[in-house]
C-alpha atoms as a PDB file:
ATOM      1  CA  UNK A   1      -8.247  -2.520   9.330  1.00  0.00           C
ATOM      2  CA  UNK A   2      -6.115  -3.616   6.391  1.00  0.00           C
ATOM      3  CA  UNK A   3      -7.825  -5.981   5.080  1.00  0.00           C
ATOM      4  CA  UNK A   4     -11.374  -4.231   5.114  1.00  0.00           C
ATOM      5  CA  UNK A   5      -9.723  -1.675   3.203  1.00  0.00           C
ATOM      6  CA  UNK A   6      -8.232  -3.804   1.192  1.00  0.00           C
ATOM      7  CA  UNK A   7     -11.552  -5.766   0.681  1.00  0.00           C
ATOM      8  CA  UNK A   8     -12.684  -2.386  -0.369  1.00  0.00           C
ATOM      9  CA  UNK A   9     -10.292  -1.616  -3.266  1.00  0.00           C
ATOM     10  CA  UNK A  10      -7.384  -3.263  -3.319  1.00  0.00           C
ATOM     11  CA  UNK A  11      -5.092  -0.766  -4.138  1.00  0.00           C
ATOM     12  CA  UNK A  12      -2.485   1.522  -2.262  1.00  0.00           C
ATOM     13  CA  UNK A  13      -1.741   4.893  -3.608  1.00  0.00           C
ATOM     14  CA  UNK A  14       1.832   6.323  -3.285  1.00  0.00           C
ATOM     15  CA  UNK A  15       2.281   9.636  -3.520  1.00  0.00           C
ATOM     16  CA  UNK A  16       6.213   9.685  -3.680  1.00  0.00           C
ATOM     17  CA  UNK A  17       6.721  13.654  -3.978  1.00  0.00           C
ATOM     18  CA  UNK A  18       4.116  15.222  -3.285  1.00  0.00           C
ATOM     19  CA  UNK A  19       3.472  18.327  -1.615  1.00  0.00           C
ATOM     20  CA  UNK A  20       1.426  19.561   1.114  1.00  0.00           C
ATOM     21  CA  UNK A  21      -0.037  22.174  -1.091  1.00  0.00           C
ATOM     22  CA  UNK A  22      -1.350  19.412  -3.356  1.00  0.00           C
ATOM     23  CA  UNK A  23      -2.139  16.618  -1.220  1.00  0.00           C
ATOM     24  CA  UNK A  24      -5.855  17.512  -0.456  1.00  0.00           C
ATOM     25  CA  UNK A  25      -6.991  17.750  -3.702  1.00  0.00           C
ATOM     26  CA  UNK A  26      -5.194  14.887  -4.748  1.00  0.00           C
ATOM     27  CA  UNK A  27      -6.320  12.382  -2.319  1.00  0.00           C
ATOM     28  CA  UNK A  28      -9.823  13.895  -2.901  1.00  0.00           C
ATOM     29  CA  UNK A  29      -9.613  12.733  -6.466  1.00  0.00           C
ATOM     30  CA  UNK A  30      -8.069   9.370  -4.794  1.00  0.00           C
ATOM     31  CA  UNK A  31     -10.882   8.526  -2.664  1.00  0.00           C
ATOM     32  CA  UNK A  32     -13.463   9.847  -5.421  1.00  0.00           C
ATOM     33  CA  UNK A  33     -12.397   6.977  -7.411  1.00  0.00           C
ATOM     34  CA  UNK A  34     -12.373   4.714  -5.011  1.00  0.00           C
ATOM     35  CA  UNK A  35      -9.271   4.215  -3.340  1.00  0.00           C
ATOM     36  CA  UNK A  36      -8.979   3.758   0.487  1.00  0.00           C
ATOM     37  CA  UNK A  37      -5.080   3.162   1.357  1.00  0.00           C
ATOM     38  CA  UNK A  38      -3.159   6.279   0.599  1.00  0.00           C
ATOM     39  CA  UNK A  39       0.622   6.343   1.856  1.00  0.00           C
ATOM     40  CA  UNK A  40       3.167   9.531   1.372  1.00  0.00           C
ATOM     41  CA  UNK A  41       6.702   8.131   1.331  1.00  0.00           C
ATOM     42  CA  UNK A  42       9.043   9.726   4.003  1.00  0.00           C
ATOM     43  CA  UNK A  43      11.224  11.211   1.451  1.00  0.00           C
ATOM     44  CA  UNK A  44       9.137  13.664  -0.516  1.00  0.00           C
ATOM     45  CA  UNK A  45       8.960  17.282   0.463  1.00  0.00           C
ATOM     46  CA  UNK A  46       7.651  17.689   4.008  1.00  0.00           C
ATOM     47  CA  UNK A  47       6.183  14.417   4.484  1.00  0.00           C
ATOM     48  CA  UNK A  48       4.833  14.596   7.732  1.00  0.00           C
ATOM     49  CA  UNK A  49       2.983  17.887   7.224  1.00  0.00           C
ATOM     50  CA  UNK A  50       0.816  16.164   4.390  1.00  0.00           C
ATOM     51  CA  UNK A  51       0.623  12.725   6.174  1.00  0.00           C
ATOM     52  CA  UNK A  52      -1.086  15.455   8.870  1.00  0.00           C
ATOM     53  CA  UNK A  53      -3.262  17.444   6.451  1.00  0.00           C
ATOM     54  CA  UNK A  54      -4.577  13.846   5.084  1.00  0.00           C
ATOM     55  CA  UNK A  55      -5.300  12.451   8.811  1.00  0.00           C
ATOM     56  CA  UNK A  56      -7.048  15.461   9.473  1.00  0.00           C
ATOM     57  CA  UNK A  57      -9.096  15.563   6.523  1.00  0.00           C
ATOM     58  CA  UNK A  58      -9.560  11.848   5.111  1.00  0.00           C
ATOM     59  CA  UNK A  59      -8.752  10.046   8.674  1.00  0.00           C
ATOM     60  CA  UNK A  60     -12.253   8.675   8.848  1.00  0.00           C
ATOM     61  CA  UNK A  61     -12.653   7.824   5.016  1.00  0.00           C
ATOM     62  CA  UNK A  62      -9.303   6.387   4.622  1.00  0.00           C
ATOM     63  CA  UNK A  63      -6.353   4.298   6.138  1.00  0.00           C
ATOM     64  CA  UNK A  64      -3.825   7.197   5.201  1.00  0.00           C
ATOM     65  CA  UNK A  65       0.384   7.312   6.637  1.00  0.00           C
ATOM     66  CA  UNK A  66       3.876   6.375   5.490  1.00  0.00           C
ATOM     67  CA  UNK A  67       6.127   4.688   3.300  1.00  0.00           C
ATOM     68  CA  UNK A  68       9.370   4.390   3.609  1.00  0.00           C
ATOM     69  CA  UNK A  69       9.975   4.115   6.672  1.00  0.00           C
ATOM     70  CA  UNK A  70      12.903   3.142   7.768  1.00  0.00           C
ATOM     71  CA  UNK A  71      13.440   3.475  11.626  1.00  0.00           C
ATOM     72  CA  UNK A  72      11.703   3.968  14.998  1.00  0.00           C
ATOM     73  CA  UNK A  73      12.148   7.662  15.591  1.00  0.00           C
ATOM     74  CA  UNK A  74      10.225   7.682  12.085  1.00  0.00           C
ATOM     75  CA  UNK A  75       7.419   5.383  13.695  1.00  0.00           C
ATOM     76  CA  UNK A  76       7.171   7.666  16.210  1.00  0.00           C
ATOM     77  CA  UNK A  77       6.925  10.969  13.770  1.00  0.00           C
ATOM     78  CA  UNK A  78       4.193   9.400  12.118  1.00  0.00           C
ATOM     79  CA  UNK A  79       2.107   8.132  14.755  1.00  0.00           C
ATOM     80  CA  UNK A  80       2.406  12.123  16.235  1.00  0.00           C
ATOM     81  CA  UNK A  81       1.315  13.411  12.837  1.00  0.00           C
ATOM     82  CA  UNK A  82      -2.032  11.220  12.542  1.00  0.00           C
ATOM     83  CA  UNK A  83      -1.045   8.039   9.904  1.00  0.00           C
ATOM     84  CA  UNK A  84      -1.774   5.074  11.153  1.00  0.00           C
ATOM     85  CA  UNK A  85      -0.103   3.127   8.234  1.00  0.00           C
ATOM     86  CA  UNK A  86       3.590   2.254   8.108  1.00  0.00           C
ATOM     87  CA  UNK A  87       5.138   0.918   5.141  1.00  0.00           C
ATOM     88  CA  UNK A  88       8.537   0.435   4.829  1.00  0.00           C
ATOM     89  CA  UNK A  89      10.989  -1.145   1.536  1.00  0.00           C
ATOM     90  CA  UNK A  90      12.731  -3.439   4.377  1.00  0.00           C
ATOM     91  CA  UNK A  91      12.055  -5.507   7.110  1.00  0.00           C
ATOM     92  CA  UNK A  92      13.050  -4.166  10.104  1.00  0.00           C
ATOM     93  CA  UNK A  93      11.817  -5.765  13.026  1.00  0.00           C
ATOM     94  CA  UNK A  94      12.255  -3.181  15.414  1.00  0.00           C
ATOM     95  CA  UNK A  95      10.300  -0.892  12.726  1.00  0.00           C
ATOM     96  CA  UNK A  96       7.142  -3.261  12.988  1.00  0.00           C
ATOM     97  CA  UNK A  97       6.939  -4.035  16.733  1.00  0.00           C
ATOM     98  CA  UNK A  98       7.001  -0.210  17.151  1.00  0.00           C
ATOM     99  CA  UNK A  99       4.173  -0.087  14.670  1.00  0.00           C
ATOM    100  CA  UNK A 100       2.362  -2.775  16.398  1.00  0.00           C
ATOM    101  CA  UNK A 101       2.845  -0.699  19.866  1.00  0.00           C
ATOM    102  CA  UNK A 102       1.336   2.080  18.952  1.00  0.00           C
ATOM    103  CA  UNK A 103      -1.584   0.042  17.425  1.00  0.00           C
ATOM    104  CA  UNK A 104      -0.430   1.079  13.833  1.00  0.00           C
ATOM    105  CA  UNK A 105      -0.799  -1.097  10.329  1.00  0.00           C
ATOM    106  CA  UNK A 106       2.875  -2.730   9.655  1.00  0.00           C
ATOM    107  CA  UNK A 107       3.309  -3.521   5.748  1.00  0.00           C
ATOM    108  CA  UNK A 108       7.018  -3.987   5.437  1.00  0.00           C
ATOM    109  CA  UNK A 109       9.191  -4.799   2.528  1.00  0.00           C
ATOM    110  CA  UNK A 110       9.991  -8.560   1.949  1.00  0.00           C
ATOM    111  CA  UNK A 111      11.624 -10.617  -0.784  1.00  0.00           C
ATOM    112  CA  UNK A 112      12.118 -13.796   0.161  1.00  0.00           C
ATOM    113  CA  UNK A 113      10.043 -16.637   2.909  1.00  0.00           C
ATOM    114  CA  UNK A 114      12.795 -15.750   5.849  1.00  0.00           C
ATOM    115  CA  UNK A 115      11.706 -11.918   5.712  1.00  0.00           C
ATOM    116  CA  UNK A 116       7.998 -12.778   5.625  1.00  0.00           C
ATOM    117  CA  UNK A 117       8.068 -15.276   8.896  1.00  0.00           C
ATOM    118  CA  UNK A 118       9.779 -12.708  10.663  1.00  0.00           C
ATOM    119  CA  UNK A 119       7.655 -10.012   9.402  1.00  0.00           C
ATOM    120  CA  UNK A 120       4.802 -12.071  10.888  1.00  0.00           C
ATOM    121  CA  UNK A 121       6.328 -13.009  13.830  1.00  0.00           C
ATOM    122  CA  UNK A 122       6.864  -9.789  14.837  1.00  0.00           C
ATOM    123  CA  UNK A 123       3.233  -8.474  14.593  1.00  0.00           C
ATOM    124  CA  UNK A 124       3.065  -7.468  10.454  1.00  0.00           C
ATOM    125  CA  UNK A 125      -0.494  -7.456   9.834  1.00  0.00           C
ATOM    126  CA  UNK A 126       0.645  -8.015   6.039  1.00  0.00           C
ATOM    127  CA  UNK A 127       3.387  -8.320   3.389  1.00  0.00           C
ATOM    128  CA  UNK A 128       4.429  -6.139   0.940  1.00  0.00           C
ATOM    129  CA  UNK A 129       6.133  -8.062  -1.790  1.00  0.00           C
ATOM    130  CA  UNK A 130       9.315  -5.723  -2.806  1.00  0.00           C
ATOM    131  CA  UNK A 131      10.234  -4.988  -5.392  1.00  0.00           C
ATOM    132  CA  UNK A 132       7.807  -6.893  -7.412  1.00  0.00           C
ATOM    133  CA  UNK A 133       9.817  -6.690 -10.558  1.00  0.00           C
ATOM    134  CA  UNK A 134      12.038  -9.734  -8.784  1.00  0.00           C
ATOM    135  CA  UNK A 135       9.711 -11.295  -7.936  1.00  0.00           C
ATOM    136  CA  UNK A 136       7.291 -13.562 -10.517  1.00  0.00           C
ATOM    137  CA  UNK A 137       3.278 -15.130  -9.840  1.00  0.00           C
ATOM    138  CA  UNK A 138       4.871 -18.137  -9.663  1.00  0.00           C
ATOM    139  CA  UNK A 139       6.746 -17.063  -6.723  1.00  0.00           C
ATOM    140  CA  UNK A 140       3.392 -15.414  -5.296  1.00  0.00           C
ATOM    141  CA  UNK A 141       2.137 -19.217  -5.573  1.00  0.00           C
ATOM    142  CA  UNK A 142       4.841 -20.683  -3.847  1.00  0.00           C
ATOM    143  CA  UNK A 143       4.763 -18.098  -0.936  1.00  0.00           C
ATOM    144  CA  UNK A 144       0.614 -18.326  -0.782  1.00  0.00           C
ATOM    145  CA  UNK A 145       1.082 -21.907  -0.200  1.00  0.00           C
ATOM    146  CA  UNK A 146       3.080 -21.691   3.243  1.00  0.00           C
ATOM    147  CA  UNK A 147       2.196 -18.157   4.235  1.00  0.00           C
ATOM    148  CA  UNK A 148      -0.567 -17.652   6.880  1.00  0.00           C
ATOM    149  CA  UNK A 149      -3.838 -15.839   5.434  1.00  0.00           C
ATOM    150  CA  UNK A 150      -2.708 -12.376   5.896  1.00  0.00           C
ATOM    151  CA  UNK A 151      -2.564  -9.852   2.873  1.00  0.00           C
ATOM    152  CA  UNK A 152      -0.167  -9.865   0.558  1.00  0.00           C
ATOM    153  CA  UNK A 153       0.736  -7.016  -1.516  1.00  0.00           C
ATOM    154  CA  UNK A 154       2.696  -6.481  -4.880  1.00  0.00           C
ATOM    155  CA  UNK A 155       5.012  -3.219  -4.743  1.00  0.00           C
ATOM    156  CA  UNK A 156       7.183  -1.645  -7.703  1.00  0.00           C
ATOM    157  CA  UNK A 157       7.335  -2.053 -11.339  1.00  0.00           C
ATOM    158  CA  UNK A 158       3.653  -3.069 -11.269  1.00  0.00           C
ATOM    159  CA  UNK A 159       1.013  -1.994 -13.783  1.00  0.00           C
ATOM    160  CA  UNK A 160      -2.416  -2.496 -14.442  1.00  0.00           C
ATOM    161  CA  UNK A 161      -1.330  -4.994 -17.127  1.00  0.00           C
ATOM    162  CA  UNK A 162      -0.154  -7.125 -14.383  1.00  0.00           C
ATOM    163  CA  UNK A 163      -3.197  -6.781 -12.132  1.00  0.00           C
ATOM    164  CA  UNK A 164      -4.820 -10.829 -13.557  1.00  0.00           C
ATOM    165  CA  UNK A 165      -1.810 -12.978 -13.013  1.00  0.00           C
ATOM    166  CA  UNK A 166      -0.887 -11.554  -9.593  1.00  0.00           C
ATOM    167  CA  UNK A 167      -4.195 -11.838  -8.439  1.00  0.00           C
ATOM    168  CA  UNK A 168      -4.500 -15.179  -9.768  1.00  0.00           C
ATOM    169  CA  UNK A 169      -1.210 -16.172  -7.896  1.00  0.00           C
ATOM    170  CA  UNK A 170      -2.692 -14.922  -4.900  1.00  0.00           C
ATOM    171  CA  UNK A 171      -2.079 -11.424  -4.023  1.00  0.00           C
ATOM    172  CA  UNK A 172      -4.566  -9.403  -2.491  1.00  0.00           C
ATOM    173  CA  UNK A 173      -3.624  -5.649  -4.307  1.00  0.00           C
ATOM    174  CA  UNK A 174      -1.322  -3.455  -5.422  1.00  0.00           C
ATOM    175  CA  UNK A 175       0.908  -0.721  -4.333  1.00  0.00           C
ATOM    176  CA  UNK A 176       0.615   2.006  -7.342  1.00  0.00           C
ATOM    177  CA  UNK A 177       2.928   5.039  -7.316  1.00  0.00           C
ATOM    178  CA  UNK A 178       4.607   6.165 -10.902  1.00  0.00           C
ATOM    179  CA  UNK A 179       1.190   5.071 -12.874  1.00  0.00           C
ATOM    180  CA  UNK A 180      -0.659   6.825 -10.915  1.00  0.00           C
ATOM    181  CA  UNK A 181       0.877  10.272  -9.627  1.00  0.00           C
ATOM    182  CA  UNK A 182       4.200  12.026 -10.155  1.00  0.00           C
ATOM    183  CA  UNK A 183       5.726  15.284  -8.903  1.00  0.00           C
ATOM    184  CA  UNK A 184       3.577  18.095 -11.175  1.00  0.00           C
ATOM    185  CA  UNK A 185       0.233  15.789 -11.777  1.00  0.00           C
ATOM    186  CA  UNK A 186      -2.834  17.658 -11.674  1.00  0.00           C
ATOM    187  CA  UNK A 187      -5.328  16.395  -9.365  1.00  0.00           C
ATOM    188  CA  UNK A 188      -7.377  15.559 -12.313  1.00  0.00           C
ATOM    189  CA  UNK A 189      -4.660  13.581 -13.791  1.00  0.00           C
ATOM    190  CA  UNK A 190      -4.449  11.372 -10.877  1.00  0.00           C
ATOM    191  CA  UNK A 191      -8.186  11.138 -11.143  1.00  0.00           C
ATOM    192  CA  UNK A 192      -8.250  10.145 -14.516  1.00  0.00           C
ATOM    193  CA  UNK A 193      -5.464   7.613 -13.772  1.00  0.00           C
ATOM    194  CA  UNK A 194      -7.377   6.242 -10.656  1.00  0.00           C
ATOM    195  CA  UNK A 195     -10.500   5.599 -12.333  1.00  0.00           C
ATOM    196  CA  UNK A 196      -8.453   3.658 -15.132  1.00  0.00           C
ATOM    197  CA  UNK A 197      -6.443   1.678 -11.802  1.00  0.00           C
ATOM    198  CA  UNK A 198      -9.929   0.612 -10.177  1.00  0.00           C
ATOM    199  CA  UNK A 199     -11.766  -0.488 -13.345  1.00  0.00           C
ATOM    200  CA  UNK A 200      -8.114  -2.631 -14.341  1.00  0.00           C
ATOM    201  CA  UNK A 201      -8.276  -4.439 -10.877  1.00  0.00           C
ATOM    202  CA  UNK A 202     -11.981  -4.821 -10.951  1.00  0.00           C
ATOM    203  CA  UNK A 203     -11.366  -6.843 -14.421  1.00  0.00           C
ATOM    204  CA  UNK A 204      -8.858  -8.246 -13.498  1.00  0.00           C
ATOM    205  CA  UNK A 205     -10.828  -9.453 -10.147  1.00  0.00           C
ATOM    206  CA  UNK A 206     -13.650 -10.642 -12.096  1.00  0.00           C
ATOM    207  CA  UNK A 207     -12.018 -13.933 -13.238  1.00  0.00           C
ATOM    208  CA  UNK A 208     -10.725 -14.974 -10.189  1.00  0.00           C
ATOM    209  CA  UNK A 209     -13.787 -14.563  -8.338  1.00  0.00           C
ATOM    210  CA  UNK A 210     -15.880 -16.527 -10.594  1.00  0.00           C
ATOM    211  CA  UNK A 211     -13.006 -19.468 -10.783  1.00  0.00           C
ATOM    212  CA  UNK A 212     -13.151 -19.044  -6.637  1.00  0.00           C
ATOM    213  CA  UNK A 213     -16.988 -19.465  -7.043  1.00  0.00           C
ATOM    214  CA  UNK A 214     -16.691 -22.276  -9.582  1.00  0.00           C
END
């Protein structure tokens, strides 16, 4: 499920702080443009009621839950609200076999090789490298070179001006939050900024794809 999304546009939308009142139009413009991961962090105003709103109304278009998520009971609220995405800035073990249980996507929060293994090892279907900022495409290279073929993800600090040497590295996409929407966007903002997000990876894509075909 990941991955096909992933395959599909490489590019996770968080919507830390939004609101239930705007998260139908927003994720419209989202999936207008072309994205097909959408996650609502945990702490912004009444997260499970628009994790709910977006199951019910992008469920089938979409791989739609929550980010930071921190603990079981969490897992649990989720799961009962319709995501079917957890995403969390640690890794918790517990977090991700409870994920796994309930036949939910895991992408948890890791740093260094240790975190990763375990990730894997207990059922992650991918990595979510975090916080990016710490963490350099040579590092991506090094990782990509003992890590099993499962997605990996670049999360925080990352713009579209990064997009070409993580790729290159070997990441597979991008979490985008601050560059794309912030508390008091319009839902044509985050359109306009979602269009720009696609065409940057798609560049940025090109490249690698014809060096991968060369």
């Amino acid at each position: 499920m990941l991955q096909t999304n992933l395959e599909r546009c490489p590019l996770v939308a968080i919507l830390r702080g939004i609101t239930p009142d705007e998260i139908i139009a927003v994720s419209q413009a989202l999936i207008d443009s072309g994205f097909t991961i959408i996650e609502v962090p945990l702490n912004s105003p009444r997260a499970l009621d628009s994790i709910r709103l977006l199951s019910q109304h992008f469920g089938d278009r979409a791989l739609v839950g929550a980010g930071t998520v921190t603990d079981v009971a969490q897992v649990d609220a989720v799961a009962s609200a319709g995501g079917r995405l957890i995403v969390s800035p640690n890794c918790d073990t517990e977090v991700i076999r409870r994920s796994v249980a309930l036949d939910l996507v895991s992408l948890p929060g890791c740093c260094t090789p240790t975190e990763a293994f375990a990730a894997l090892a207990a059922g992650a279907q991918g990595i979510k490298l975090f916080p990016a900022t710490m963490i350099s495409p040579a590092t991506v290279s090094a990782l990509r070179t003992v890590l099993p073929p499962v997605p990996i993800l670049a999360v925080g600090g990352i713009d579209t001006a990064d997009f070409a040497r993580y790729l290159a590295a070997g990441a597979d996409g991008f979490g985008t939050g601050g560059s794309l929407y912030r508390p008091g966007c319009s839902a044509d903002e985050v359109r306009a900024r979602a269009e720009a997000s696609v065409q940057a990876v798609a560049q940025a894509l090109a490249p690698v794809e014809t060096k991968i075909c060369e």
